[in-house]
C-alpha atoms as a PDB file:
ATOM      1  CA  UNK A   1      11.474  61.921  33.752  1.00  0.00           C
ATOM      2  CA  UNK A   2      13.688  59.316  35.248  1.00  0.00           C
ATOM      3  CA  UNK A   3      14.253  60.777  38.110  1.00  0.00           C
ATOM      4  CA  UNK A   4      10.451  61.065  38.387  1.00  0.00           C
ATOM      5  CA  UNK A   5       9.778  57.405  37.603  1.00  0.00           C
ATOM      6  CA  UNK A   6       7.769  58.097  35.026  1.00  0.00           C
ATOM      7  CA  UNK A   7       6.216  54.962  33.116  1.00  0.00           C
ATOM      8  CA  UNK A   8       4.413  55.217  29.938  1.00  0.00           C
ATOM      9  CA  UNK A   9       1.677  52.706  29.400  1.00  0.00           C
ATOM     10  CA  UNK A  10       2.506  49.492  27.422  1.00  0.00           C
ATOM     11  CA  UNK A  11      -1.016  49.430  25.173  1.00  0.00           C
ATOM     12  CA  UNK A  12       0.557  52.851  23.662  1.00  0.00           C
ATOM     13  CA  UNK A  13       3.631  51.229  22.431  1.00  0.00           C
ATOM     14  CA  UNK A  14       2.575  50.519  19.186  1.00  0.00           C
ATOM     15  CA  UNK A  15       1.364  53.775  18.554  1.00  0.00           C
ATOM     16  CA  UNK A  16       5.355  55.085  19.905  1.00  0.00           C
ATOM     17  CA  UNK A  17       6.820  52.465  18.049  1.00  0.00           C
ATOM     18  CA  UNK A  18       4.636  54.091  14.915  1.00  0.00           C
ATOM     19  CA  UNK A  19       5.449  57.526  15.652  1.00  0.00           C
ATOM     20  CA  UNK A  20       9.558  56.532  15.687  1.00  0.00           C
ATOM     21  CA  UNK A  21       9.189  54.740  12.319  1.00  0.00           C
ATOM     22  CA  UNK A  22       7.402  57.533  10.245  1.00  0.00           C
ATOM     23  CA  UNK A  23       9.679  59.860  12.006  1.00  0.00           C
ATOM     24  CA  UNK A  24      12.638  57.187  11.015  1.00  0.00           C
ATOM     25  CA  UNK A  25      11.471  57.542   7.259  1.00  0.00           C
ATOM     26  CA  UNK A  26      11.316  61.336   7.449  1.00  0.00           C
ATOM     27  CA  UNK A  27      15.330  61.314   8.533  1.00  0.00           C
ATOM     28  CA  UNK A  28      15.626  58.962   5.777  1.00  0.00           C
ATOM     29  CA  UNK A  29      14.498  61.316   3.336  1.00  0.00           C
ATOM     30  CA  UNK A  30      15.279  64.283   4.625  1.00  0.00           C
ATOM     31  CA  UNK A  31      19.052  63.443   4.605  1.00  0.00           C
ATOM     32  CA  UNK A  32      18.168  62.420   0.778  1.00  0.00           C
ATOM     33  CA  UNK A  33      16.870  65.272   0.238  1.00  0.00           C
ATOM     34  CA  UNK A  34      20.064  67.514   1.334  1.00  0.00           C
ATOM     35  CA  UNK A  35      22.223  65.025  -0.614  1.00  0.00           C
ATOM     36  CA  UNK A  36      20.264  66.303  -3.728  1.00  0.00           C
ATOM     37  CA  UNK A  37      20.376  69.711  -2.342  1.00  0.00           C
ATOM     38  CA  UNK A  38      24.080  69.146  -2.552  1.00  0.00           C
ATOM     39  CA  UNK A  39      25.007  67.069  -5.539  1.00  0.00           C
ATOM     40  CA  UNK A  40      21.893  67.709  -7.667  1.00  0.00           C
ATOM     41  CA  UNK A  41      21.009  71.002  -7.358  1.00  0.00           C
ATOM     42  CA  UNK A  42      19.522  71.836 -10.608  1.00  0.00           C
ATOM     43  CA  UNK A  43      17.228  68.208 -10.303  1.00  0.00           C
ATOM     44  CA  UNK A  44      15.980  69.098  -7.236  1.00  0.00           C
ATOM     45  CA  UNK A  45      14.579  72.528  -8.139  1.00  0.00           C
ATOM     46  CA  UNK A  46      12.678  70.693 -11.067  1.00  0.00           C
ATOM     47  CA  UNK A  47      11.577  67.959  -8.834  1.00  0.00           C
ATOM     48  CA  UNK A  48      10.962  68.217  -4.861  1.00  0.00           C
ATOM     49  CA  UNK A  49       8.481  65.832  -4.209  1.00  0.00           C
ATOM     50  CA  UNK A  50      10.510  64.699  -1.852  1.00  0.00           C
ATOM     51  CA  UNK A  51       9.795  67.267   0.316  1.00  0.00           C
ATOM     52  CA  UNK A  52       6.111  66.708   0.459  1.00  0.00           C
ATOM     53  CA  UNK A  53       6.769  62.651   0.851  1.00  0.00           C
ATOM     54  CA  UNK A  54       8.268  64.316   4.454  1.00  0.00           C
ATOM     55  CA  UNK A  55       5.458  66.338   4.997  1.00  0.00           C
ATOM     56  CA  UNK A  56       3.281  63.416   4.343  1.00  0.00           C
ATOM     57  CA  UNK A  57       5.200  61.687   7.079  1.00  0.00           C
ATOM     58  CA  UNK A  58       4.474  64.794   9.722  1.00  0.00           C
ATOM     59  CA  UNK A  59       0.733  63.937   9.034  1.00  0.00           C
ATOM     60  CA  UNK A  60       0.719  60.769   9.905  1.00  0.00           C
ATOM     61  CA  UNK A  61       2.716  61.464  13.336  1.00  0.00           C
ATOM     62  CA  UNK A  62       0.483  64.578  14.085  1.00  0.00           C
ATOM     63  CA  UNK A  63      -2.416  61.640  13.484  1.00  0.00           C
ATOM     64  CA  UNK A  64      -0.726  59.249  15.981  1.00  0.00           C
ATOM     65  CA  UNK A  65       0.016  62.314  18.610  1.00  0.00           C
ATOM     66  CA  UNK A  66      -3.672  63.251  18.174  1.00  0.00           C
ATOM     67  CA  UNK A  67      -4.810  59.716  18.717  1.00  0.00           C
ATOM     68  CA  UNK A  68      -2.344  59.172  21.461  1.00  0.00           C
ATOM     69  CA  UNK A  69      -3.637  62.632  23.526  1.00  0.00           C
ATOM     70  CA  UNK A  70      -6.980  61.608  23.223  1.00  0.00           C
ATOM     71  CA  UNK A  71      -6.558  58.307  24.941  1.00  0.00           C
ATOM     72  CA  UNK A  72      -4.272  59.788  27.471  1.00  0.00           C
ATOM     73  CA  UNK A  73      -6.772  62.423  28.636  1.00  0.00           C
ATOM     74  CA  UNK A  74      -9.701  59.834  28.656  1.00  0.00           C
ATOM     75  CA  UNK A  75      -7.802  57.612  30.931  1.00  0.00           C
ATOM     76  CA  UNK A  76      -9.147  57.556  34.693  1.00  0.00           C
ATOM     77  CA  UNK A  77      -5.741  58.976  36.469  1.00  0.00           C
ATOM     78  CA  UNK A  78      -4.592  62.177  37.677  1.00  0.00           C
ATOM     79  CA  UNK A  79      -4.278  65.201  35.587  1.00  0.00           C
ATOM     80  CA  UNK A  80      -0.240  65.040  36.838  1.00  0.00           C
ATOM     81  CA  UNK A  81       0.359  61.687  35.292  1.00  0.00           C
ATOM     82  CA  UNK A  82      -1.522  62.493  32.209  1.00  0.00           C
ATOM     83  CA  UNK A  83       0.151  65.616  31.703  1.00  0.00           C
ATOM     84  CA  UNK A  84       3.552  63.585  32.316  1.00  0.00           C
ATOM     85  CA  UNK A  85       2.554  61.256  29.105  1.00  0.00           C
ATOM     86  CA  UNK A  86       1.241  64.272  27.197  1.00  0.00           C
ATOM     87  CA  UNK A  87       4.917  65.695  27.714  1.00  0.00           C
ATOM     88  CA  UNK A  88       7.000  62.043  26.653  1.00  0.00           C
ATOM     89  CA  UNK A  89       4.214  62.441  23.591  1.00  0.00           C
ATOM     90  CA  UNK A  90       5.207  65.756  22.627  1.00  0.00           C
ATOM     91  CA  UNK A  91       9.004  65.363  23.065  1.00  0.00           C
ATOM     92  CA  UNK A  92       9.248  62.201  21.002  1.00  0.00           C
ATOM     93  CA  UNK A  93       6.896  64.118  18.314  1.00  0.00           C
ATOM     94  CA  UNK A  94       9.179  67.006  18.664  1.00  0.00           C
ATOM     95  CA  UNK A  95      11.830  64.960  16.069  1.00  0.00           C
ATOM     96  CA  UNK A  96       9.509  64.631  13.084  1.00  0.00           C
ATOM     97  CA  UNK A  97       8.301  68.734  13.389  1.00  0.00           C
ATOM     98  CA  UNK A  98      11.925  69.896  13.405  1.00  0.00           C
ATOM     99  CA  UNK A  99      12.622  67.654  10.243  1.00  0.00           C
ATOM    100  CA  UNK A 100       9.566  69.061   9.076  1.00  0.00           C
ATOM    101  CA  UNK A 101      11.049  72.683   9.268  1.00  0.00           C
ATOM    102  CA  UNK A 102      14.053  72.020   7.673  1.00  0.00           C
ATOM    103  CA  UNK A 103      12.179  70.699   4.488  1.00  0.00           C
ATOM    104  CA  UNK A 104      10.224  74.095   4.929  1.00  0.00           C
ATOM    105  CA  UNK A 105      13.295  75.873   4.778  1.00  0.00           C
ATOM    106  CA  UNK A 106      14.782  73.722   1.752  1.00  0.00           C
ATOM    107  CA  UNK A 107      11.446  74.562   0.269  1.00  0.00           C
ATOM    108  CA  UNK A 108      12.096  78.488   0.798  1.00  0.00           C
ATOM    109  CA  UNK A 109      15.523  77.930  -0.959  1.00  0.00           C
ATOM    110  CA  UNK A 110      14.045  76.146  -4.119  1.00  0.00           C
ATOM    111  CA  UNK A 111      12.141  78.681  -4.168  1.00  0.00           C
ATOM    112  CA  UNK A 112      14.152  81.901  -3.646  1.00  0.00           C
ATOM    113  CA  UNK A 113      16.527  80.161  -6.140  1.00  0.00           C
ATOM    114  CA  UNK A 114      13.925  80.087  -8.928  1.00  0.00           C
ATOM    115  CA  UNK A 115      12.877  83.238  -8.786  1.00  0.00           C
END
């Protein structure tokens, strides 16, 4: 993208901004999360809220990318350009669904591990 000059619009930098901190807080607790995995096995397999408080996280950067791809697509440019922001959308969002996955996969091991 830099070699393509991309720009991104500067009214959708809150909404960026947004999408980096909820995906912040899911690192946050996700890292928690294997530090109980680790040190506090048996706790954690009683108690993984945690994992949904990430999950909960997801949502609300699936809500900004949502938000964020309808404002790109109703924007009077060419498809190109909107298809360029659509992309630096997706990548950034790209973070929080891979943290999502590895809760998923924590998830499976609680899981296994109690049956």
């Amino acid at each position: 993208m830099v070699l393509q000059k991309f720009t991104f619009p500067k009214e959708f930098a809150d909404d960026v901004l947004d999408i980096m901190s909820y995906t912040h807080a899911q690192f946050e607790l996700l890292a928690k999360s294997i530090d109980l995995l680790f040190a506090k096995f048996n706790a954690m397999l009683q108690d993984h809220s945690i994992l949904d408080e990430i999950r909960a996280q997801e949502s609300k950067v699936d809500a900004v990318e949502e938000k964020l791809y309808e404002a790109i697509f109703a924007m009077d440019m060419d498809l190109a350009h909107q298809a360029q922001m659509a992309s630096f959308v997706e990548q950034i969002c790209d973070v929080s669904d891979i943290i999502e996955d590895i809760a998923d996969k924590i998830q499976i091991m609680l899981i296994t591990r109690k049956a």
